[in-house]
Protein backbone atom coordinates (compact mmCIF):
# COMPACT_ATOMS: atom_id res chain seq x y z
CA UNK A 1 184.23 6.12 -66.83
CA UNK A 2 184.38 8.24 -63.57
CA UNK A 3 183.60 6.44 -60.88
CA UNK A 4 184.04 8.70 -57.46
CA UNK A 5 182.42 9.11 -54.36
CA UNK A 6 181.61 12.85 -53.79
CA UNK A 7 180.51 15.16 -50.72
CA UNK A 8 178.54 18.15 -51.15
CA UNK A 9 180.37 21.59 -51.40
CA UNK A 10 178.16 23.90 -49.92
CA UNK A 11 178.11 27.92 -49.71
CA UNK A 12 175.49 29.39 -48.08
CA UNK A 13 172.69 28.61 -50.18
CA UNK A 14 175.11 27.61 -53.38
CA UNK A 15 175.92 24.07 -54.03
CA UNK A 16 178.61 23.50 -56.35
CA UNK A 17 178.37 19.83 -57.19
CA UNK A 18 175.75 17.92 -57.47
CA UNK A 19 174.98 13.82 -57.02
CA UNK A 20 173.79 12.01 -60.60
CA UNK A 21 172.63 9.37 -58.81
CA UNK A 22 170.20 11.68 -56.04
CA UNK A 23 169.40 13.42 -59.07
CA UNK A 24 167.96 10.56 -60.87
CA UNK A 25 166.09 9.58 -57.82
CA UNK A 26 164.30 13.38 -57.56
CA UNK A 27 163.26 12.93 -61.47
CA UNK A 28 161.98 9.16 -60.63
CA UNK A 29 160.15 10.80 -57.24
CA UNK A 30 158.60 13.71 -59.26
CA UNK A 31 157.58 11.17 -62.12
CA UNK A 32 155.60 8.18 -59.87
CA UNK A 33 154.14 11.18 -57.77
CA UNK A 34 152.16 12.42 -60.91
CA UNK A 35 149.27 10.62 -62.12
CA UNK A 36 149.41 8.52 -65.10
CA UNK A 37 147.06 10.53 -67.92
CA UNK A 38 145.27 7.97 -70.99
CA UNK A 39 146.31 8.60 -73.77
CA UNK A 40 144.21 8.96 -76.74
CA UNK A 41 144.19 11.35 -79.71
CA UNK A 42 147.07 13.19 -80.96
CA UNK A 43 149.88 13.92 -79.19
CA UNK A 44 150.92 17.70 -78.75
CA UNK A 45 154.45 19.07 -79.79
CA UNK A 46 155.48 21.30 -77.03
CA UNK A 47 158.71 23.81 -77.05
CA UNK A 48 159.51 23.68 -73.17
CA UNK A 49 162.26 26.58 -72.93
CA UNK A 50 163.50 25.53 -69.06
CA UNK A 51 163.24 21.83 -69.03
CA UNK A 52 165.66 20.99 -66.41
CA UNK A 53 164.67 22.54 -63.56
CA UNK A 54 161.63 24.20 -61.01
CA UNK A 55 158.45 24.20 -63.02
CA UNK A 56 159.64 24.08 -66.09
CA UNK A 57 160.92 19.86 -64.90
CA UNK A 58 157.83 19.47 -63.38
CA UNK A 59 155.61 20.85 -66.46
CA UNK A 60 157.20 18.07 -69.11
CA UNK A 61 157.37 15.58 -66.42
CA UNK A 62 153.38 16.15 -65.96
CA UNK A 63 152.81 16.42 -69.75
CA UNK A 64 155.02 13.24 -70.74
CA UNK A 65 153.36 11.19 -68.48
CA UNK A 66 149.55 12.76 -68.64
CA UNK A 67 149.75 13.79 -72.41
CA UNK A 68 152.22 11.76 -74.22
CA UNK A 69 153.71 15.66 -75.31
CA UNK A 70 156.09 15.41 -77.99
CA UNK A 71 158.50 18.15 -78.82
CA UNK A 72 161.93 19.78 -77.63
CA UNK A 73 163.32 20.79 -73.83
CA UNK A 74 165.84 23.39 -73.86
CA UNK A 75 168.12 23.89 -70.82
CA UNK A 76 171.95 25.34 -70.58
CA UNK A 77 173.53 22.82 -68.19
CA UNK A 78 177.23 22.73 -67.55
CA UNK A 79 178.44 19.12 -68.46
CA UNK A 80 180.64 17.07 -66.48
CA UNK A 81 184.39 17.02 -66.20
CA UNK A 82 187.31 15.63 -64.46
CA UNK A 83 187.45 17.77 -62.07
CA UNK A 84 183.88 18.58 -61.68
CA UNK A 85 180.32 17.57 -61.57
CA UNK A 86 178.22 18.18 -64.23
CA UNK A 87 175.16 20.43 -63.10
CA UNK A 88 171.99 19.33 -61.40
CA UNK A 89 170.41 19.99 -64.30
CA UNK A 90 173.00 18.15 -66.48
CA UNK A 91 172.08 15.07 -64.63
CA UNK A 92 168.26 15.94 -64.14
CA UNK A 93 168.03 15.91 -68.15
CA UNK A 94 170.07 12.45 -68.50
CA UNK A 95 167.66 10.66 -66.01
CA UNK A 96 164.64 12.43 -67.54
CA UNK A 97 165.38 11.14 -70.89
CA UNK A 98 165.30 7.50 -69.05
CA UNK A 99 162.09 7.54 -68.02
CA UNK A 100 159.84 6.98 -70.75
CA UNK A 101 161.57 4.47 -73.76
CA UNK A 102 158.27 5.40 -76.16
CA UNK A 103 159.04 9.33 -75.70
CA UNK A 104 158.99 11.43 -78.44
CA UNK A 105 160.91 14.47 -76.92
CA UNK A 106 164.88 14.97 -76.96
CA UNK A 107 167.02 18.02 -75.35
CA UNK A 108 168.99 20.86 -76.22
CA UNK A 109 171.67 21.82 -73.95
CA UNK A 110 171.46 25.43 -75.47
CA UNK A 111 171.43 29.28 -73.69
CA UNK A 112 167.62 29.86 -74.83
CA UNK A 113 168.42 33.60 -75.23
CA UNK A 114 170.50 33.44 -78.10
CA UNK A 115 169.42 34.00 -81.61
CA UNK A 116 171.55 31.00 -82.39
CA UNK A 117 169.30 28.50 -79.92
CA UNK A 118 166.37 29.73 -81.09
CA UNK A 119 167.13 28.53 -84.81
CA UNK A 120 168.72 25.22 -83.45
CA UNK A 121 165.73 24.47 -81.48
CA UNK A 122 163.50 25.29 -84.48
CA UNK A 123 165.15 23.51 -87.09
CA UNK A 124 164.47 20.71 -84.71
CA UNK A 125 160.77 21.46 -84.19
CA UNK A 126 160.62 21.98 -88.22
CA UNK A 127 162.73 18.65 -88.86
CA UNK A 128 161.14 16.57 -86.59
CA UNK A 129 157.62 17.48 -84.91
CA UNK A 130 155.97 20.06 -87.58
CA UNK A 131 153.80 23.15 -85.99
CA UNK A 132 154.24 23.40 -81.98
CA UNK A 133 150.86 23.49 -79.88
CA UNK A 134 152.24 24.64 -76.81
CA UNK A 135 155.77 27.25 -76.23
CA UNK A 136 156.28 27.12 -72.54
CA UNK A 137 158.39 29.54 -71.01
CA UNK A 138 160.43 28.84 -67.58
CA UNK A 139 163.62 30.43 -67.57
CA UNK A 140 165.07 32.38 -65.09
CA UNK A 141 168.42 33.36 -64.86
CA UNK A 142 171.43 35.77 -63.97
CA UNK A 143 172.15 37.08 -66.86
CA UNK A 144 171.12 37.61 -70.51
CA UNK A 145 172.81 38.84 -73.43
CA UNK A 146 170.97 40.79 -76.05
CA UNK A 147 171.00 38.98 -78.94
CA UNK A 148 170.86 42.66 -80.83
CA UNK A 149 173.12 44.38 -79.31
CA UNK A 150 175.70 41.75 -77.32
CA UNK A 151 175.10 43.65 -74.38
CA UNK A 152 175.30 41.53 -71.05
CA UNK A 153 172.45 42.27 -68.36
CA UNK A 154 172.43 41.00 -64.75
CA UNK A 155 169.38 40.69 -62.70
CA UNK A 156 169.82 41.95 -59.46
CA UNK A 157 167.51 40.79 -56.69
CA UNK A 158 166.61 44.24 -54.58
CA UNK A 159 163.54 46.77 -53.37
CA UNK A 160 162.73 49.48 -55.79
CA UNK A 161 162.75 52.84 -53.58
CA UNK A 162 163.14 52.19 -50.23
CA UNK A 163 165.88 49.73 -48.03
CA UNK A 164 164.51 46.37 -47.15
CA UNK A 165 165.65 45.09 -43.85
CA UNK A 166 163.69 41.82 -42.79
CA UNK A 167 164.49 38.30 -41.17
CA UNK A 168 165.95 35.71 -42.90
CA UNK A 169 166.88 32.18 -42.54
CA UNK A 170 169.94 30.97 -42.36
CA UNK A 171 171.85 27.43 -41.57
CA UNK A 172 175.28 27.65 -39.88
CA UNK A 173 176.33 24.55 -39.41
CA UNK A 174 172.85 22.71 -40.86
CA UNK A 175 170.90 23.87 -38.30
CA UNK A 176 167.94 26.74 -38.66
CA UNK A 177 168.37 29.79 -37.41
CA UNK A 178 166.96 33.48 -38.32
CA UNK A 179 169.25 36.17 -39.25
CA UNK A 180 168.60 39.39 -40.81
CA UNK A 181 169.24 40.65 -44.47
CA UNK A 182 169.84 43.94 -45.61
CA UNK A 183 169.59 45.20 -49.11
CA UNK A 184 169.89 48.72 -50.62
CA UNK A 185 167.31 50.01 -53.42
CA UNK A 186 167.88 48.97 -56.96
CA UNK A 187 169.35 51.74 -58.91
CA UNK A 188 167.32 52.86 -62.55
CA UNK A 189 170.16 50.65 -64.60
CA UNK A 190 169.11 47.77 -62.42
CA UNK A 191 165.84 48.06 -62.71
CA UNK A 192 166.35 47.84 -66.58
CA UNK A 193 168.38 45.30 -66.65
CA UNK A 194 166.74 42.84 -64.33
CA UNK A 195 163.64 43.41 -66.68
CA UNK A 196 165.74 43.05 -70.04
CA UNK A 197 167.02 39.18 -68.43
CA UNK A 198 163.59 38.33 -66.34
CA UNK A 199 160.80 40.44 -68.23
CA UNK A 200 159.17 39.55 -71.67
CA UNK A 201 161.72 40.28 -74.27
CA UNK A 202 163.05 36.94 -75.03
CA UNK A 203 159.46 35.19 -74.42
CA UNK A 204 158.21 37.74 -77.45
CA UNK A 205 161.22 36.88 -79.54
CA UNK A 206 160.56 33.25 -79.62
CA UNK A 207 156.77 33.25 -80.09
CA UNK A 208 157.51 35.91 -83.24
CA UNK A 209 160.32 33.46 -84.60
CA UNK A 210 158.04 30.74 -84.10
CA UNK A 211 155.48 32.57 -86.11
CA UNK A 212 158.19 33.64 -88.77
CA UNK A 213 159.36 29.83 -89.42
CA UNK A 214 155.00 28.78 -89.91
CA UNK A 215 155.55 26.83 -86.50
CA UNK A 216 152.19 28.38 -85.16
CA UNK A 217 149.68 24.86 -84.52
CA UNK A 218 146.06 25.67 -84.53
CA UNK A 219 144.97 26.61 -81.27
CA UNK A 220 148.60 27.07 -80.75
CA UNK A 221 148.77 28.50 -76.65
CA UNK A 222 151.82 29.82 -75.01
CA UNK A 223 152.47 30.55 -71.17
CA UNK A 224 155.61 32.51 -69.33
CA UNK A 225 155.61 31.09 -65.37
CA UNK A 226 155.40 34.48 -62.96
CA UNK A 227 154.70 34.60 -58.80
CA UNK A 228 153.06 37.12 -56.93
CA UNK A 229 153.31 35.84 -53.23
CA UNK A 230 152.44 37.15 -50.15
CA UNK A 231 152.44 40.72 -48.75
CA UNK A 232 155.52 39.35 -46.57
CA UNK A 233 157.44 38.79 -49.34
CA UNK A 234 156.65 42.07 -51.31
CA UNK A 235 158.97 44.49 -50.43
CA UNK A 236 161.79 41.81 -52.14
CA UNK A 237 160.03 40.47 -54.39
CA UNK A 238 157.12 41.78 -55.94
CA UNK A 239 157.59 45.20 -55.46
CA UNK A 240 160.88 44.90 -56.16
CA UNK A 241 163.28 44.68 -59.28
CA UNK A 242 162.17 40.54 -59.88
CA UNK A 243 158.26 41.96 -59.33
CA UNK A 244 158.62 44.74 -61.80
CA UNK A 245 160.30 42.34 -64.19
CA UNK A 246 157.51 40.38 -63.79
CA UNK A 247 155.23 43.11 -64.41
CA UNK A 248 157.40 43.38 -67.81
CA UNK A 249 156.34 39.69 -68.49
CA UNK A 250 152.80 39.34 -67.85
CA UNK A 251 152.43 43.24 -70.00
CA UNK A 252 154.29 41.13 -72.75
CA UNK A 253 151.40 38.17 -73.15
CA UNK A 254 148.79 41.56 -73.56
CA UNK A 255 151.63 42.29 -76.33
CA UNK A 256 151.53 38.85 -77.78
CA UNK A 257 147.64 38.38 -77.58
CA UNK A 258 147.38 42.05 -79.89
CA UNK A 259 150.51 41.45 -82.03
CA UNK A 260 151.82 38.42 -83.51
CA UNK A 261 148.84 36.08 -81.94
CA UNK A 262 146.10 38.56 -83.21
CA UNK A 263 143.30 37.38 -85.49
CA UNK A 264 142.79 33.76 -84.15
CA UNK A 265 146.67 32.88 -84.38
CA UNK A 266 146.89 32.15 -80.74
CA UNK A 267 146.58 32.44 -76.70
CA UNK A 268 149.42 33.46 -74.53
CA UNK A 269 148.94 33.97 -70.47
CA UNK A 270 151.05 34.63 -67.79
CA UNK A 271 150.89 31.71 -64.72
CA UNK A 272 150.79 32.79 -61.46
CA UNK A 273 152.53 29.56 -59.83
CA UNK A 274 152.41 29.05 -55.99
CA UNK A 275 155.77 28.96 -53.77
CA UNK A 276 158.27 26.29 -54.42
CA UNK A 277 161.69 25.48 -53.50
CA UNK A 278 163.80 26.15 -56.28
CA UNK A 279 167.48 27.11 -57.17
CA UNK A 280 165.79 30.25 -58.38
CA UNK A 281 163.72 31.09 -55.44
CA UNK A 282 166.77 30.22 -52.88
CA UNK A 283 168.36 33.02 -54.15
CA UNK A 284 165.38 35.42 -53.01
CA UNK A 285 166.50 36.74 -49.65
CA UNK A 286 163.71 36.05 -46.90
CA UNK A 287 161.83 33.39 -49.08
CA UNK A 288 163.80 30.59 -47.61
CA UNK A 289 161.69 31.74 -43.98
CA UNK A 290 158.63 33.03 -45.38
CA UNK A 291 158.22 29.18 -46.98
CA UNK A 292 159.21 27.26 -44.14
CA UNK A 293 156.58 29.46 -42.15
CA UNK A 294 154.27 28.77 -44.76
CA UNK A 295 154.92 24.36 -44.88
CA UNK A 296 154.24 24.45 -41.04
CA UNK A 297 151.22 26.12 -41.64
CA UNK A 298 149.84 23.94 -44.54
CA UNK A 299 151.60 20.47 -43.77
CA UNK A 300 151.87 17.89 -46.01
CA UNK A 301 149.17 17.55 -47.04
CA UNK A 302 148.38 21.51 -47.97
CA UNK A 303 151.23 21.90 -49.71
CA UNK A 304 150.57 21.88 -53.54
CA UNK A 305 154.35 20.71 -55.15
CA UNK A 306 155.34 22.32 -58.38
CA UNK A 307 154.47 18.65 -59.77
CA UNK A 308 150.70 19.05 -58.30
CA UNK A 309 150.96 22.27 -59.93
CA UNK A 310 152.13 21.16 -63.19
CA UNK A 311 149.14 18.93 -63.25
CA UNK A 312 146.55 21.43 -62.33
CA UNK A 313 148.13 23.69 -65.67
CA UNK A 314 147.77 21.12 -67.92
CA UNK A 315 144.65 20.56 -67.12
CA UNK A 316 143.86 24.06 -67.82
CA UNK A 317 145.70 24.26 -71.21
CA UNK A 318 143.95 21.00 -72.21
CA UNK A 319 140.55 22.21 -71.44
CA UNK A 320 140.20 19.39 -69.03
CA UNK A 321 138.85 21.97 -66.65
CA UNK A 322 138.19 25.62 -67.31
CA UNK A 323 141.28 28.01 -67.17
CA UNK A 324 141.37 29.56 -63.94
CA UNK A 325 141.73 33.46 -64.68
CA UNK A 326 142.06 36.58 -62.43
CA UNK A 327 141.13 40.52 -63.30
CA UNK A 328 144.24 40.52 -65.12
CA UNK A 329 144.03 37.29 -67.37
CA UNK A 330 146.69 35.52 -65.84
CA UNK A 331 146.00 31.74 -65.33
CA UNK A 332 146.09 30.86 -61.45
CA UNK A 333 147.81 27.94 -59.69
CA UNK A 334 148.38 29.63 -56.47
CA UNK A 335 144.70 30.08 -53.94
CA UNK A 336 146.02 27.06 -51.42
CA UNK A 337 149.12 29.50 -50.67
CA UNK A 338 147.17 32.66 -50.70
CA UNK A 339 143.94 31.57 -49.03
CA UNK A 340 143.88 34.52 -46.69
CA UNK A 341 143.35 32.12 -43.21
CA UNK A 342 146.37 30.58 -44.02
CA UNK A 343 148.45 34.15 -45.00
CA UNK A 344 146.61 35.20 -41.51
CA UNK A 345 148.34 32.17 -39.61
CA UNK A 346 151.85 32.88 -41.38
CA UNK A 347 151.83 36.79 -40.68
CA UNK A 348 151.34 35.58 -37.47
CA UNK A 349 154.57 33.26 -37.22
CA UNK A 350 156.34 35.72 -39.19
CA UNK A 351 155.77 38.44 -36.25
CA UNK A 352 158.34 36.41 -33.97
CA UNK A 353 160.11 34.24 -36.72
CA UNK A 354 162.59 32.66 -33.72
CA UNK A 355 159.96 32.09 -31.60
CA UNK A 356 158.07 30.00 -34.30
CA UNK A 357 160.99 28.04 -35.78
CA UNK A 358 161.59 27.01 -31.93
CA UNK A 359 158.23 26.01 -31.02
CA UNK A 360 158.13 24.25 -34.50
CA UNK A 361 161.31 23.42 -36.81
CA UNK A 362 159.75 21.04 -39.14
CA UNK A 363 159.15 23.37 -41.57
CA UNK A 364 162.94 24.65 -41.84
CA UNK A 365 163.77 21.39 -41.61
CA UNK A 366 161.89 20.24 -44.59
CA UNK A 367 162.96 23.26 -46.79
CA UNK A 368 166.53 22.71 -46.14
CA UNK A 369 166.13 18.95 -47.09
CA UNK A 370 164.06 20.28 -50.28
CA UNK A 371 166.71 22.79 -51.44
CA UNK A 372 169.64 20.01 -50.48
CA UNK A 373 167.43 17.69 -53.00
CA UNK A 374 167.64 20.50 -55.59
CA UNK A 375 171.72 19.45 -56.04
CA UNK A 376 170.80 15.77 -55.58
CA UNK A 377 171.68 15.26 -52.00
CA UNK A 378 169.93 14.11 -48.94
CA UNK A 379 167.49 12.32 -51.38
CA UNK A 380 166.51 9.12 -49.28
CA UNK A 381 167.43 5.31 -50.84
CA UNK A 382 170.65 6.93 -52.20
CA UNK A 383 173.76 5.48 -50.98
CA UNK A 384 176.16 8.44 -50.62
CA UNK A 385 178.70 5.91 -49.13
CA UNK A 386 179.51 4.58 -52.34
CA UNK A 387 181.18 5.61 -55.91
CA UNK A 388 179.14 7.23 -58.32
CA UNK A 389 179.41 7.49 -62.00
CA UNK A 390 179.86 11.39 -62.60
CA UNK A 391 180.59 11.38 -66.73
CA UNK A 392 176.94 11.07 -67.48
CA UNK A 393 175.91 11.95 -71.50
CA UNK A 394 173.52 14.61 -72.05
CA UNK A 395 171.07 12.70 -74.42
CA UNK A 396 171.28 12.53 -78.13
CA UNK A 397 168.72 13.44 -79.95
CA UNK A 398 170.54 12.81 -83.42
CA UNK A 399 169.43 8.96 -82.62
């Protein structure tokens, strides 16, 4: 037992300990917001490589409780200690395992990029579910090491070419305010090795040791999450080092679809989600603004949630509705954010940033609540004025 009361510790847009029981209550508020599915037929075995955060959370909360998916989430969470929290994601996993007693779907707390994950998570697949229908892949990261050569790459989030200089938002002392970020061009050895951690690479190396092990299910589909955005947000992010790793990914399901998937073996698309507030898109200088900007725009009621998206991809996969495909083949979840009347009305905010977060701060408001929630905290109905049990298990899947 470990029964504390904890306060958030809070850099910038870094929290470095997270609240099990807020936590819990984000997993049970994703889960009741997502329509109950019937469920008939057989159930699909899934390989979710990401399950404990962003989309990747919201895709197997969606398919557990629309499809009845079966299968194995893979996540690298740190676990809990004496001195520490365990991650958001540790405790995300714990309470996700929770929700459903009749689940058929257990968690490996595993770094997805290694060649030694890969065969855990298949011997698991192979032991216990037989051929997979559906490899999803929603990882993003810092850092990779090549499995081949035990080199370590870092992402770096930059412009390719020329300086990007643009407003920012920032919250000294929990209140919005703009700022300004500055960020040099990404040098060539960047460039490669943001694409080596965030491209294709490791999605190609687990559909081909999928394919190697006879794990391949008729009709078998696969799908790597991707963004485009607004042409705000470009100079960062699309036409920057995370854009051109991108780039990298969505060329990879072209090298999928004419390599180890020829012949009838299988589908694999890229998905172009919609913005969300997510530990990985916090770290994406000027996206913090550009989405507030964009919430007051929509509202409520506009905004499409990575759970509303995870239900509109599903229903794609399923064939419950037609896949939604641009020029490019990549399935689309993102027209409400695009729609150009509402990218006319957040240029427009975006012109005078200050101006519009004065005249209207709900929508900082509600992204610094969202990205708060993230770690667990500010989660309304949780008492923070009371101890919490911290030593939470990671669950076992051996039972």
């Amino acid at each position: 037992m470990s029964l504390q009361q904890i306060t958030p510790k809070q850099r910038g847009y870094l929290i470095v300990n997270s609240h099990p029981a807020g936590c819990a209550e984000v997993v049970k508020r994703t889960w009741e917001s997502i329509p109950a599915g019937t469920l008939e037929g057989r159930a699909p075995v899934v390989l979710l490589l990401g399950s404990s955060a962003g989309y990747g959370m919201s895709i197997l909360l969606a398919g557990l409780r629309r499809h009845g998916i079966r299968g194995v989430g893979v996540a690298y969470e740190g676990a809990p200690t004496e001195r520490r929290t365990g991650t958001a994601g540790w405790y995300r996993t714990a309470a996700t395992a929770q929700l459903d007693a009749d689940a058929d779907f257990v968690f490996l707390n595993a770094d997805a990029f290694s060649a030694e994950a890969k065969e855990q998570a298949l011997d698991l697949v192979a032991e216990r579910f037989g051929p997979v229908d559906y490899l999803i892949y929603s990882l993003a990261a810092p850092r990779r090491t090549d499995p081949a050569t035990g080199e370590v790459h870092h992402s770096v989030i930059k412009p390719i070419g020329e300086p990007y200089e643009a407003a920012s938002l920032v919250f000294p002392d929990d209140v919005a305010t703009v700022g300004t970020v500055q960020l040099t061009p990404a040098s060539e050895d960047e460039q490669r090795a943001t694409a080596k951690v965030m491209g294709g690479e490791d999605w190609q190396l687990w559909v081909e040791a999928l394919a190697a092990r006879g794990l391949l299910g008729d009709g078998f589909t696969t799908v790597a999450l991707s963004y485009v955005g607004s042409d705000i947000t470009a100079p960062v992010y699309r036409q920057g080092t995370i854009g051109a790793a991108k780039e990298h990914l969505e060329a990879t399901a072209r090298t999928l679809a004419d390599g180890v998937l020829a012949d009838g073996a299988g589908r694999a698309f890229t998905v172009v989600a919609g913005a969300a507030v997510t530990q990985a898109s916090t770290a994406i200088p000027s996206i913090a603004l550009y989405t507030s900007l964009l919430h007051n725009v929509l509202g409520a009621d506009g905004w499409h949630s990575t759970a509303d998206q995870a239900v509109d991809l599903w229903s794609q996969l399923t064939g419950e509705k037609p896949l939604v495909l641009d020029e490019q083949g990549r399935i689309r979840l993102d027209s409400w954010e695009l729609d150009e009347k509402v990218q006319e009305q957040v240029r427009k905010l975006w012109a005078d940033p200050a101006a519009a977060l004065a005249d209207e701060p709900a929508g900082a408001e509600w992204f610094y609540s969202q990205f708060r929630a993230l770690y667990g905290w500010d989660v309304p109905d949780v008492d923070y004025g009371v101890d919490v049990e911290t030593a939470v298990a990671w669950p076992d899947f051996e039972q």
